[in-house]
C-alpha atoms as a PDB file:
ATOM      1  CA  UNK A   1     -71.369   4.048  44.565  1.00  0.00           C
ATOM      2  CA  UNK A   2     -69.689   2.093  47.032  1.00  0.00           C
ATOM      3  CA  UNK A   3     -71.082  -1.754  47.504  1.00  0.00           C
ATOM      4  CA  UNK A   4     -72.079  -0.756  51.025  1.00  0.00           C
ATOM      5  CA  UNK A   5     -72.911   1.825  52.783  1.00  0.00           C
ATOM      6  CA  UNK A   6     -71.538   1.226  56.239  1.00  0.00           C
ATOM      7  CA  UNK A   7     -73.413   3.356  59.203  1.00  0.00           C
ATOM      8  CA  UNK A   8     -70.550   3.602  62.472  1.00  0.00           C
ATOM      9  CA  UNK A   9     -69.322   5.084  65.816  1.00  0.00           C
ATOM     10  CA  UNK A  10     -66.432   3.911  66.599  1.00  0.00           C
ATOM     11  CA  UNK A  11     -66.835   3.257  69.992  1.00  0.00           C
ATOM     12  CA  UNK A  12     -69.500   1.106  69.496  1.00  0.00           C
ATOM     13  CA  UNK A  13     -70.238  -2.949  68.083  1.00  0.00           C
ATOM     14  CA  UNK A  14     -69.823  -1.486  64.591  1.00  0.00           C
ATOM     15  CA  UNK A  15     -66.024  -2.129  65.296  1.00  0.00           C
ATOM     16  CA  UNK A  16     -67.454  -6.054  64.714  1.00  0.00           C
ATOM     17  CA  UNK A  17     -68.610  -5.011  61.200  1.00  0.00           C
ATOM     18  CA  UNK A  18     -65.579  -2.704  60.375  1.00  0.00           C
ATOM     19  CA  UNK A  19     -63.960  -6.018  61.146  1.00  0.00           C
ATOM     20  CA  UNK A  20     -66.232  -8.237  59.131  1.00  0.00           C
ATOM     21  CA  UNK A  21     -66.171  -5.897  56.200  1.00  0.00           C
ATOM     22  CA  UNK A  22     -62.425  -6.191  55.720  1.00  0.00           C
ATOM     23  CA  UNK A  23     -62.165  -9.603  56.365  1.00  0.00           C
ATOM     24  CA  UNK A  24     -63.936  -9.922  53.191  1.00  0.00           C
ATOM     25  CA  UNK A  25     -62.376  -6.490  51.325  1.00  0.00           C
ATOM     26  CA  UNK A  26     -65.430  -5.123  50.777  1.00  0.00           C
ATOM     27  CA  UNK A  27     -65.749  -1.825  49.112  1.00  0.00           C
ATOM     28  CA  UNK A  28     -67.624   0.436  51.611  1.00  0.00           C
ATOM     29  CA  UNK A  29     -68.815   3.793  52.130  1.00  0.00           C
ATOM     30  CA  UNK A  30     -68.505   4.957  56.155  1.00  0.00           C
ATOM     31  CA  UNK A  31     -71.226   7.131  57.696  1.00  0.00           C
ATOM     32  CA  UNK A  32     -70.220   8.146  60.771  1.00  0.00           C
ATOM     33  CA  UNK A  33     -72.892   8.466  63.161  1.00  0.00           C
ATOM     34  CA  UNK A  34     -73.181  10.595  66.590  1.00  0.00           C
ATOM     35  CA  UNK A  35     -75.256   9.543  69.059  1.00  0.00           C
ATOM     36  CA  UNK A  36     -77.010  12.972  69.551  1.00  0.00           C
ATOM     37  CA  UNK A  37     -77.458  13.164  65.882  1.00  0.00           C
ATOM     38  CA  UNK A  38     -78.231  10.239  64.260  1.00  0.00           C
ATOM     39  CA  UNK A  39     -78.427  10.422  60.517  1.00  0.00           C
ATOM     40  CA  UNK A  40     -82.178  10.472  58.444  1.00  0.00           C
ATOM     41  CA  UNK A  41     -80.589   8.054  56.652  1.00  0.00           C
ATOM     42  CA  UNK A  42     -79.326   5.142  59.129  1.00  0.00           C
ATOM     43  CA  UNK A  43     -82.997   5.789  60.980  1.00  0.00           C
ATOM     44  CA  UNK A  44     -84.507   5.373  57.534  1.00  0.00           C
ATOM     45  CA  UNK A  45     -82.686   2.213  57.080  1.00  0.00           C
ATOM     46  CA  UNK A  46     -83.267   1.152  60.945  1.00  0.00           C
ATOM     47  CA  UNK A  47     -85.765   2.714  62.857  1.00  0.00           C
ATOM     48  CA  UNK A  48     -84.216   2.382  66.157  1.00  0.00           C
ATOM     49  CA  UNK A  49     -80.827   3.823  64.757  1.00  0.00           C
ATOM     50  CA  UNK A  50     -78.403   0.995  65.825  1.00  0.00           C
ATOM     51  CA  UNK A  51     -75.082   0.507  65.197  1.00  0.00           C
ATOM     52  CA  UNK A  52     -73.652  -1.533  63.304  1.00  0.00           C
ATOM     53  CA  UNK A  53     -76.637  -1.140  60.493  1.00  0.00           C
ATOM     54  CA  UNK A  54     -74.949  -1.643  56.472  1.00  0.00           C
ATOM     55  CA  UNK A  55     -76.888  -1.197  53.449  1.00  0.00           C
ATOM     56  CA  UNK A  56     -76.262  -3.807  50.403  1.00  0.00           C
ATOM     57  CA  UNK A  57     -76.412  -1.602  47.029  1.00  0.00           C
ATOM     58  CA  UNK A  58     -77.059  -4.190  44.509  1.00  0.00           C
ATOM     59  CA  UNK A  59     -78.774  -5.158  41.270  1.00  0.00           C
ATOM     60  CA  UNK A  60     -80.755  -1.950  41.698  1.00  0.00           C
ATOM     61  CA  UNK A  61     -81.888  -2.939  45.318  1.00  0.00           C
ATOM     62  CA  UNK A  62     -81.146  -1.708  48.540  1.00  0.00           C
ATOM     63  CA  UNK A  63     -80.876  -4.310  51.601  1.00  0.00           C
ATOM     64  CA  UNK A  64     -80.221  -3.530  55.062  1.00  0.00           C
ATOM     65  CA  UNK A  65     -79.264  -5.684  57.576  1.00  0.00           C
ATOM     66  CA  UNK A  66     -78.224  -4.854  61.023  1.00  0.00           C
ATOM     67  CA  UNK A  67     -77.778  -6.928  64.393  1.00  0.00           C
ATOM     68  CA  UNK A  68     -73.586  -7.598  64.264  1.00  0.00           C
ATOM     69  CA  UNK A  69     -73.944 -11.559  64.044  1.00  0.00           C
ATOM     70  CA  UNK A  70     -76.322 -11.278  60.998  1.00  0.00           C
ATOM     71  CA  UNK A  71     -74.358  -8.557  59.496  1.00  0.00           C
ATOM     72  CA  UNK A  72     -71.115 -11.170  59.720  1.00  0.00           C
ATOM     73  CA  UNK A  73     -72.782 -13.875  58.177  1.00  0.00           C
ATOM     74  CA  UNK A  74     -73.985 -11.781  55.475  1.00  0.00           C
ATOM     75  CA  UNK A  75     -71.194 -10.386  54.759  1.00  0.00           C
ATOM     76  CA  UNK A  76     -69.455 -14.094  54.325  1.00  0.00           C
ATOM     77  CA  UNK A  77     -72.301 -15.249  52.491  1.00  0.00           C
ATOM     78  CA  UNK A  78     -72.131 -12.544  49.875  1.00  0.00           C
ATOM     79  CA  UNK A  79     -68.422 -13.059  49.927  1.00  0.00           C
ATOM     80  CA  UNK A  80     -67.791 -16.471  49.482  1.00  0.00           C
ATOM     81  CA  UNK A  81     -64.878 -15.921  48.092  1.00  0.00           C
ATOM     82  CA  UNK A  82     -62.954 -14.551  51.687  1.00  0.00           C
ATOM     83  CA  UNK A  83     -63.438 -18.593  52.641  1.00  0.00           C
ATOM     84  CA  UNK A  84     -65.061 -17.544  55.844  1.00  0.00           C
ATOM     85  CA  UNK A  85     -68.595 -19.529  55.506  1.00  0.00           C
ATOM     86  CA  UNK A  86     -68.417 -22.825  57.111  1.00  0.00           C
ATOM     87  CA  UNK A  87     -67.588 -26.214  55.410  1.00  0.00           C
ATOM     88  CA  UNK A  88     -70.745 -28.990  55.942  1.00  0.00           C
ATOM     89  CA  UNK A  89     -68.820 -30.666  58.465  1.00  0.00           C
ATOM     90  CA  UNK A  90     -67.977 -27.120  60.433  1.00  0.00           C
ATOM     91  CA  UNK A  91     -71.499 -25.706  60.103  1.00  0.00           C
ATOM     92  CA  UNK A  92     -73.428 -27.026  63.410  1.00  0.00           C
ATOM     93  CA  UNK A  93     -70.311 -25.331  65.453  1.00  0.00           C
ATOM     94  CA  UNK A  94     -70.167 -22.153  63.045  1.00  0.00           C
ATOM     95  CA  UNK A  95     -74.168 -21.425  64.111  1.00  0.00           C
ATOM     96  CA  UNK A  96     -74.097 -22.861  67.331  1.00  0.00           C
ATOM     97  CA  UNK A  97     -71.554 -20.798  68.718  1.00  0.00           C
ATOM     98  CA  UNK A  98     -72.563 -17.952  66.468  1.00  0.00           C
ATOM     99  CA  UNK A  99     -76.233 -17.663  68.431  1.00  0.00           C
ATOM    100  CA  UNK A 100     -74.725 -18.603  71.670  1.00  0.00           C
ATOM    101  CA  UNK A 101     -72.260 -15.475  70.954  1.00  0.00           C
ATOM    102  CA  UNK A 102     -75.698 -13.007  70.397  1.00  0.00           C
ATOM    103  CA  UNK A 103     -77.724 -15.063  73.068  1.00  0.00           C
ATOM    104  CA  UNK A 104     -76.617 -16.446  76.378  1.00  0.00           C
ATOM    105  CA  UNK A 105     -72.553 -14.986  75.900  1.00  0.00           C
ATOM    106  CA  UNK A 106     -73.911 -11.217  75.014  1.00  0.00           C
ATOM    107  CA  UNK A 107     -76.669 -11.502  78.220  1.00  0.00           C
ATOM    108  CA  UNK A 108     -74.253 -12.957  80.742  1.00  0.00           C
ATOM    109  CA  UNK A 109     -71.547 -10.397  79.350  1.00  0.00           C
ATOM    110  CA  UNK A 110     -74.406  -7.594  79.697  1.00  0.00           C
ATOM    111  CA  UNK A 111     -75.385  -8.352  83.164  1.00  0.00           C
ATOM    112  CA  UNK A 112     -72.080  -8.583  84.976  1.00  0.00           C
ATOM    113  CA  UNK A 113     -71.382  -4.729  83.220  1.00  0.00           C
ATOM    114  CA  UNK A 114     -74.342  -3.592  84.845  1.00  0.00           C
ATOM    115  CA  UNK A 115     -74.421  -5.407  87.691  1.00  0.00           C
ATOM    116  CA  UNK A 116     -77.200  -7.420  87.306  1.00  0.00           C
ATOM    117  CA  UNK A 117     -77.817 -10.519  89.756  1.00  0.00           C
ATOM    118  CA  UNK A 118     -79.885 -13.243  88.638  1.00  0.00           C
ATOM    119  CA  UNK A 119     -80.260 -15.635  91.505  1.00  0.00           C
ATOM    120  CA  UNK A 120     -80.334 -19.626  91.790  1.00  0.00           C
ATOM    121  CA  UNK A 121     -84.552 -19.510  91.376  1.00  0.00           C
ATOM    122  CA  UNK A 122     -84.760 -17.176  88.465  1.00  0.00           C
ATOM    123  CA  UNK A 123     -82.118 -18.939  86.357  1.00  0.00           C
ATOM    124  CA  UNK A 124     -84.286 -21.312  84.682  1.00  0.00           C
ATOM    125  CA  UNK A 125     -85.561 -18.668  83.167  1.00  0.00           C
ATOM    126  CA  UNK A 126     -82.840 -16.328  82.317  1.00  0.00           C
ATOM    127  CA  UNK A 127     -81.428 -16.950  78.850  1.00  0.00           C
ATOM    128  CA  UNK A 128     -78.302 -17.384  79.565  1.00  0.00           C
ATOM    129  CA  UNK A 129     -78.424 -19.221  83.117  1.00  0.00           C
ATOM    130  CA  UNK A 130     -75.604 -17.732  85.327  1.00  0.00           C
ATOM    131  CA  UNK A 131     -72.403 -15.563  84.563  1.00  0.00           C
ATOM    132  CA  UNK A 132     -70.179 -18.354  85.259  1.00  0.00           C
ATOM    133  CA  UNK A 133     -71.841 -21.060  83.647  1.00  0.00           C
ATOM    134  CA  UNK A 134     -72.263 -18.978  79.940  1.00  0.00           C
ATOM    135  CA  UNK A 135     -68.602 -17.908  80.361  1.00  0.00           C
ATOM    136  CA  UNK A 136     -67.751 -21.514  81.248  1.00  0.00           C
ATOM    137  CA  UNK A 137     -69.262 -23.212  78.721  1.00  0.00           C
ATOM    138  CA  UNK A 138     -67.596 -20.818  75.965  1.00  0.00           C
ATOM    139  CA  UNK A 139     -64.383 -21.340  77.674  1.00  0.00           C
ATOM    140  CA  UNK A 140     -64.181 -24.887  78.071  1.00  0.00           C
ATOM    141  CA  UNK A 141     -65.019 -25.298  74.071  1.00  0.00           C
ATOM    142  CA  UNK A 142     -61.856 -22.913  73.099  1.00  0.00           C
ATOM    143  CA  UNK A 143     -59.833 -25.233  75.626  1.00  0.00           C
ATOM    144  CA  UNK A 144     -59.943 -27.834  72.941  1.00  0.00           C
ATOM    145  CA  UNK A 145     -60.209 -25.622  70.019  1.00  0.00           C
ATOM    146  CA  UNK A 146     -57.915 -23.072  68.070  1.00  0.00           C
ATOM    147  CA  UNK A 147     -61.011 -21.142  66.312  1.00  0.00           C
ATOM    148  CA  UNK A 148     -65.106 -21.915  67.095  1.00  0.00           C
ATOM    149  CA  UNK A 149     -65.117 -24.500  64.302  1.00  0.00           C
ATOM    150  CA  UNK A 150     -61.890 -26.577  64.883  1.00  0.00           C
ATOM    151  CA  UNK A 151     -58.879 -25.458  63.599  1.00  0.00           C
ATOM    152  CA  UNK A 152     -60.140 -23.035  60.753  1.00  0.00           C
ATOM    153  CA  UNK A 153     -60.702 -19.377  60.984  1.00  0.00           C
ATOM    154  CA  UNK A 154     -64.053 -18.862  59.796  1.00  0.00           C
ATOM    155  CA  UNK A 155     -66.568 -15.178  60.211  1.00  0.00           C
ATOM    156  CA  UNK A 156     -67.625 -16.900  63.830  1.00  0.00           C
ATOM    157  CA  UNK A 157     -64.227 -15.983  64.871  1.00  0.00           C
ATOM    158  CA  UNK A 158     -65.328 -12.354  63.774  1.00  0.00           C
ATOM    159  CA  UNK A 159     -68.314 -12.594  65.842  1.00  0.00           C
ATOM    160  CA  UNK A 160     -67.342 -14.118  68.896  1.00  0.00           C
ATOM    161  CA  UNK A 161     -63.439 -12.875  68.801  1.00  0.00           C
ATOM    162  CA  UNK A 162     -64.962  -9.340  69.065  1.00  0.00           C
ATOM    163  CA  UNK A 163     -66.990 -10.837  72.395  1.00  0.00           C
ATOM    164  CA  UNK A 164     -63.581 -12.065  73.837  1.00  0.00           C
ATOM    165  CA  UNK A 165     -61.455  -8.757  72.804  1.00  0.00           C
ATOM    166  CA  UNK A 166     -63.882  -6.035  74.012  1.00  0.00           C
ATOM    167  CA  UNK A 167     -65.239  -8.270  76.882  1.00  0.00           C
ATOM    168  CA  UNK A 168     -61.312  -8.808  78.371  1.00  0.00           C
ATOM    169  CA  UNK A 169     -60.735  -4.891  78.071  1.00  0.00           C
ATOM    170  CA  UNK A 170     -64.314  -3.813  79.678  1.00  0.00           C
ATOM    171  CA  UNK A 171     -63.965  -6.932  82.214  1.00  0.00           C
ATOM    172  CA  UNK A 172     -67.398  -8.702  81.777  1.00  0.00           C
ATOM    173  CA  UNK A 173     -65.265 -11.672  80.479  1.00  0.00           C
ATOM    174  CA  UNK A 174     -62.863 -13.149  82.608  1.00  0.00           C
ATOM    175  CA  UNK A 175     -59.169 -13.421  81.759  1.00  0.00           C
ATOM    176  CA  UNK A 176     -58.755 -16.914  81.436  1.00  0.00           C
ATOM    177  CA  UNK A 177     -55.895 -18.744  79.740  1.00  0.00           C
ATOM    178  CA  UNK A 178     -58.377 -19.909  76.807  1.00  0.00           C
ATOM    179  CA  UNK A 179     -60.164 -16.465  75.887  1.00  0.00           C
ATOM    180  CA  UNK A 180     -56.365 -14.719  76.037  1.00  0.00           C
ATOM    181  CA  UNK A 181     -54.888 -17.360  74.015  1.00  0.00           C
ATOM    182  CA  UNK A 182     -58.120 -17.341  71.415  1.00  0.00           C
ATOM    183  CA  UNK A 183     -57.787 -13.127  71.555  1.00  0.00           C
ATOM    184  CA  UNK A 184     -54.353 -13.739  70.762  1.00  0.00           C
ATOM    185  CA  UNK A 185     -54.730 -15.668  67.639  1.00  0.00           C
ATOM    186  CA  UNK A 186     -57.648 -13.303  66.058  1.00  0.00           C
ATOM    187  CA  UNK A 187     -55.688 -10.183  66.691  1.00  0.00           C
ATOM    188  CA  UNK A 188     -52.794 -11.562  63.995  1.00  0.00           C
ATOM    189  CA  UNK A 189     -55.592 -11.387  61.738  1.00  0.00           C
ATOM    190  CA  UNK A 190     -54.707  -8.630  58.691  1.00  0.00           C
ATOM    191  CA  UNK A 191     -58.221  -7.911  58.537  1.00  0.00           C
ATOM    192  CA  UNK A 192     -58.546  -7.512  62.248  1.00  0.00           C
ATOM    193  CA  UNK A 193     -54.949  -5.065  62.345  1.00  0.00           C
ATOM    194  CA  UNK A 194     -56.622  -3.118  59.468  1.00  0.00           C
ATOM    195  CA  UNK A 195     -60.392  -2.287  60.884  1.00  0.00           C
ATOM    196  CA  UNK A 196     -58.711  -1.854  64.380  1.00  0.00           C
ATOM    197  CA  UNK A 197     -56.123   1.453  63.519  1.00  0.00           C
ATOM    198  CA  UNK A 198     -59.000   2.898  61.979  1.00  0.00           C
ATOM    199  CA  UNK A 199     -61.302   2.726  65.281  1.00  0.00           C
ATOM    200  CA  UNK A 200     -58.422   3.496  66.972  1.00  0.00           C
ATOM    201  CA  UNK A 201     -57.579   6.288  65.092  1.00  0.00           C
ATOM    202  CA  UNK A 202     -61.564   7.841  64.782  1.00  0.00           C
ATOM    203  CA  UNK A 203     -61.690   7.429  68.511  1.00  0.00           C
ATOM    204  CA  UNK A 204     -58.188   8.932  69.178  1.00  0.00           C
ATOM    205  CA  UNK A 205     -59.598  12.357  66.871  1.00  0.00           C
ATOM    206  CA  UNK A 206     -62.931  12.082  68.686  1.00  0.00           C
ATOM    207  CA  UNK A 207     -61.146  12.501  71.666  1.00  0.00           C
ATOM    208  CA  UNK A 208     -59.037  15.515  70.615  1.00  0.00           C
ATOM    209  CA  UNK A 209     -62.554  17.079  69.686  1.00  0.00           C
ATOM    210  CA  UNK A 210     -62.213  16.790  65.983  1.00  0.00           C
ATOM    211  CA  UNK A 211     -64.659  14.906  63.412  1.00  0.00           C
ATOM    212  CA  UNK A 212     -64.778  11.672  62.168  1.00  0.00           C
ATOM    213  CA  UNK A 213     -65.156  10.911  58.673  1.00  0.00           C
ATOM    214  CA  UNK A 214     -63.440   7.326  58.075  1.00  0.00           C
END
Protein backbone atom coordinates (compact mmCIF):
# COMPACT_ATOMS: atom_id res chain seq x y z
CA UNK A 1 0.00 0.00 0.00
CA UNK A 2 0.91 3.30 -1.02
CA UNK A 3 1.84 5.91 2.03
CA UNK A 4 -1.18 7.94 0.95
CA UNK A 5 -4.04 7.63 -0.52
CA UNK A 6 -4.58 10.84 -2.43
CA UNK A 7 -8.51 11.65 -3.29
CA UNK A 8 -8.43 14.33 -6.72
CA UNK A 9 -10.14 16.14 -9.67
CA UNK A 10 -7.99 17.76 -11.43
CA UNK A 11 -9.65 20.77 -11.96
CA UNK A 12 -9.98 21.45 -8.59
CA UNK A 13 -7.54 22.78 -5.24
CA UNK A 14 -6.26 19.20 -5.13
CA UNK A 15 -3.76 20.52 -7.84
CA UNK A 16 -2.27 22.35 -4.35
CA UNK A 17 -1.80 18.85 -2.83
CA UNK A 18 -0.62 17.07 -6.09
CA UNK A 19 1.86 19.88 -5.69
CA UNK A 20 2.60 19.46 -2.03
CA UNK A 21 2.87 15.73 -2.36
CA UNK A 22 5.76 15.91 -4.81
CA UNK A 23 7.46 18.54 -3.29
CA UNK A 24 8.10 16.09 -0.67
CA UNK A 25 8.22 12.66 -3.11
CA UNK A 26 5.73 11.09 -1.42
CA UNK A 27 4.58 7.73 -2.46
CA UNK A 28 0.82 8.10 -3.24
CA UNK A 29 -2.06 6.31 -4.44
CA UNK A 30 -4.56 8.76 -6.77
CA UNK A 31 -8.34 8.36 -6.52
CA UNK A 32 -9.81 10.23 -8.94
CA UNK A 33 -12.98 11.63 -7.99
CA UNK A 34 -16.10 12.97 -10.20
CA UNK A 35 -18.17 15.34 -8.94
CA UNK A 36 -21.45 13.43 -9.76
CA UNK A 37 -19.97 10.41 -8.23
CA UNK A 38 -18.05 10.87 -5.42
CA UNK A 39 -16.35 7.82 -4.04
CA UNK A 40 -17.80 5.80 -0.55
CA UNK A 41 -14.51 6.05 0.28
CA UNK A 42 -13.36 9.91 0.11
CA UNK A 43 -17.09 10.60 1.81
CA UNK A 44 -16.09 8.01 4.40
CA UNK A 45 -12.93 9.79 5.00
CA UNK A 46 -14.73 13.40 4.66
CA UNK A 47 -18.22 13.69 4.95
CA UNK A 48 -18.71 16.62 2.81
CA UNK A 49 -16.53 14.97 -0.03
CA UNK A 50 -13.93 17.79 -0.60
CA UNK A 51 -11.14 17.92 -2.57
CA UNK A 52 -8.11 17.85 -1.80
CA UNK A 53 -8.86 15.12 1.19
CA UNK A 54 -5.40 12.46 1.65
CA UNK A 55 -5.37 9.63 3.91
CA UNK A 56 -1.96 8.93 6.01
CA UNK A 57 -1.53 4.92 6.07
CA UNK A 58 0.75 4.49 8.92
CA UNK A 59 1.81 2.39 11.89
CA UNK A 60 -1.47 0.55 11.39
CA UNK A 61 -3.55 3.87 11.51
CA UNK A 62 -5.38 5.70 9.11
CA UNK A 63 -5.36 9.72 9.30
CA UNK A 64 -7.13 12.00 7.14
CA UNK A 65 -6.62 15.39 6.76
CA UNK A 66 -8.16 17.67 4.29
CA UNK A 67 -8.46 21.62 3.93
CA UNK A 68 -5.26 22.35 1.25
CA UNK A 69 -3.22 24.59 3.84
CA UNK A 70 -3.38 21.80 6.53
CA UNK A 71 -2.79 19.14 4.06
CA UNK A 72 0.66 21.25 3.05
CA UNK A 73 1.83 21.55 6.37
CA UNK A 74 1.28 18.03 7.04
CA UNK A 75 2.74 16.89 4.43
CA UNK A 76 6.13 19.01 5.40
CA UNK A 77 5.82 18.01 8.82
CA UNK A 78 5.80 14.32 8.09
CA UNK A 79 8.51 15.04 5.61
CA UNK A 80 11.02 16.86 7.23
CA UNK A 81 13.36 15.72 5.25
CA UNK A 82 12.04 17.87 1.76
CA UNK A 83 13.43 21.06 4.08
CA UNK A 84 10.14 22.76 3.55
CA UNK A 85 9.05 23.37 7.42
CA UNK A 86 10.14 26.68 8.58
CA UNK A 87 13.41 27.52 10.50
CA UNK A 88 12.56 29.35 14.23
CA UNK A 89 13.45 32.54 12.85
CA UNK A 90 11.06 31.97 9.51
CA UNK A 91 8.13 30.49 11.44
CA UNK A 92 5.87 33.70 12.45
CA UNK A 93 5.96 34.55 8.45
CA UNK A 94 5.57 30.72 7.39
CA UNK A 95 1.97 30.71 9.57
CA UNK A 96 1.14 34.12 9.19
CA UNK A 97 0.99 34.18 5.64
CA UNK A 98 -0.07 30.56 5.57
CA UNK A 99 -3.67 31.56 7.44
CA UNK A 100 -3.82 34.81 5.70
CA UNK A 101 -3.53 32.56 2.35
CA UNK A 102 -6.86 30.27 3.70
CA UNK A 103 -8.46 33.42 5.42
CA UNK A 104 -8.67 36.97 4.21
CA UNK A 105 -6.53 36.09 0.53
CA UNK A 106 -9.03 32.94 -0.28
CA UNK A 107 -12.35 35.35 0.79
CA UNK A 108 -11.25 38.45 -1.08
CA UNK A 109 -10.14 36.05 -4.05
CA UNK A 110 -13.74 34.31 -3.64
CA UNK A 111 -15.76 37.38 -3.71
CA UNK A 112 -14.38 39.27 -6.68
CA UNK A 113 -15.11 35.58 -8.76
CA UNK A 114 -18.53 35.86 -7.78
CA UNK A 115 -19.05 39.19 -7.71
CA UNK A 116 -19.60 39.86 -4.37
CA UNK A 117 -19.58 43.63 -3.02
CA UNK A 118 -18.89 44.24 0.46
CA UNK A 119 -19.31 47.91 1.07
CA UNK A 120 -17.33 50.59 3.29
CA UNK A 121 -19.98 49.79 6.51
CA UNK A 122 -19.89 46.05 6.37
CA UNK A 123 -16.09 45.76 6.16
CA UNK A 124 -15.37 45.70 9.71
CA UNK A 125 -16.88 42.76 9.70
CA UNK A 126 -15.91 40.92 6.65
CA UNK A 127 -12.86 38.74 7.19
CA UNK A 128 -10.92 39.87 4.86
CA UNK A 129 -11.83 43.76 4.73
CA UNK A 130 -11.91 44.84 1.00
CA UNK A 131 -10.58 43.22 -2.34
CA UNK A 132 -7.94 45.71 -2.65
CA UNK A 133 -6.74 45.96 0.69
CA UNK A 134 -6.24 41.74 1.14
CA UNK A 135 -4.62 41.76 -2.34
CA UNK A 136 -2.55 44.77 -1.24
CA UNK A 137 -1.32 43.70 1.75
CA UNK A 138 -0.11 40.23 0.13
CA UNK A 139 1.43 42.20 -2.57
CA UNK A 140 3.29 44.72 -0.85
CA UNK A 141 5.02 41.77 1.43
CA UNK A 142 6.31 39.85 -1.93
CA UNK A 143 7.61 43.45 -3.01
CA UNK A 144 10.34 42.95 -0.50
CA UNK A 145 10.46 39.28 -0.52
CA UNK A 146 11.59 36.41 -2.97
CA UNK A 147 9.40 33.54 -1.14
CA UNK A 148 6.70 34.23 2.06
CA UNK A 149 9.54 33.65 4.53
CA UNK A 150 12.51 35.70 3.10
CA UNK A 151 14.56 34.30 0.68
CA UNK A 152 13.86 30.46 1.26
CA UNK A 153 11.38 28.33 -0.48
CA UNK A 154 9.49 26.75 2.14
CA UNK A 155 5.61 24.55 1.77
CA UNK A 156 3.98 28.34 2.25
CA UNK A 157 5.20 28.92 -1.17
CA UNK A 158 3.05 25.71 -2.02
CA UNK A 159 0.14 27.18 -0.40
CA UNK A 160 0.05 30.60 -1.34
CA UNK A 161 2.00 30.14 -4.91
CA UNK A 162 -1.07 28.01 -5.88
CA UNK A 163 -3.31 31.34 -4.71
CA UNK A 164 -1.12 33.56 -7.06
CA UNK A 165 -0.98 30.92 -10.15
CA UNK A 166 -4.70 29.94 -10.32
CA UNK A 167 -5.85 33.43 -9.06
CA UNK A 168 -3.73 35.30 -12.20
CA UNK A 169 -5.32 32.71 -14.75
CA UNK A 170 -9.11 32.95 -13.27
CA UNK A 171 -8.48 36.89 -12.66
CA UNK A 172 -9.57 37.30 -8.95
CA UNK A 173 -5.87 38.33 -8.39
CA UNK A 174 -4.57 41.14 -10.10
CA UNK A 175 -1.54 41.01 -12.38
CA UNK A 176 0.81 42.95 -10.60
CA UNK A 177 4.57 43.04 -11.08
CA UNK A 178 5.07 41.23 -7.53
CA UNK A 179 2.48 38.21 -7.83
CA UNK A 180 3.97 37.62 -11.70
CA UNK A 181 7.43 37.82 -10.58
CA UNK A 182 6.62 35.46 -7.26
CA UNK A 183 4.47 33.00 -9.95
CA UNK A 184 7.48 33.10 -11.87
CA UNK A 185 9.89 31.81 -9.39
CA UNK A 186 7.48 28.83 -8.00
CA UNK A 187 6.76 27.59 -11.45
CA UNK A 188 10.81 26.62 -11.86
CA UNK A 189 10.02 24.48 -9.08
CA UNK A 190 10.67 20.48 -10.21
CA UNK A 191 8.03 19.58 -7.95
CA UNK A 192 5.69 22.19 -9.26
CA UNK A 193 6.69 21.11 -13.35
CA UNK A 194 6.00 17.50 -12.19
CA UNK A 195 2.32 17.72 -10.37
CA UNK A 196 1.40 20.35 -13.10
CA UNK A 197 1.76 17.89 -16.60
CA UNK A 198 -0.14 15.51 -14.73
CA UNK A 199 -3.27 17.97 -14.10
CA UNK A 200 -2.65 19.09 -17.27
CA UNK A 201 -2.65 15.98 -18.82
CA UNK A 202 -5.97 14.39 -16.62
CA UNK A 203 -7.75 17.55 -17.62
CA UNK A 204 -6.59 17.48 -21.32
CA UNK A 205 -8.21 13.43 -21.39
CA UNK A 206 -11.20 14.69 -19.40
CA UNK A 207 -11.78 16.93 -22.03
CA UNK A 208 -11.48 14.45 -24.93
CA UNK A 209 -14.19 12.42 -22.87
CA UNK A 210 -11.90 9.74 -21.65
CA UNK A 211 -11.17 8.66 -17.85
CA UNK A 212 -8.85 9.67 -15.48
CA UNK A 213 -6.88 7.38 -13.53
CA UNK A 214 -3.49 9.29 -12.55
Amino acid sequence: MAEFTFFYNPMSRAQIARWALHEVKADYEPVFVPWDAKPAALLEANPMGKLPTIIHHHGGHDHVVSEAAAVCHYLAVIHPESGLLPDLHETADYFRWMFFGAGPLEQAATAKMFGWEVGPDQEISAGFGSYDRAMGTFDDWLGTHDYVCGDRFTMADVYLGSHVDWGMMFKSYPETPNFLAYAERVRAREGYKEAKAIDNALMAEMQKGGGAEQ
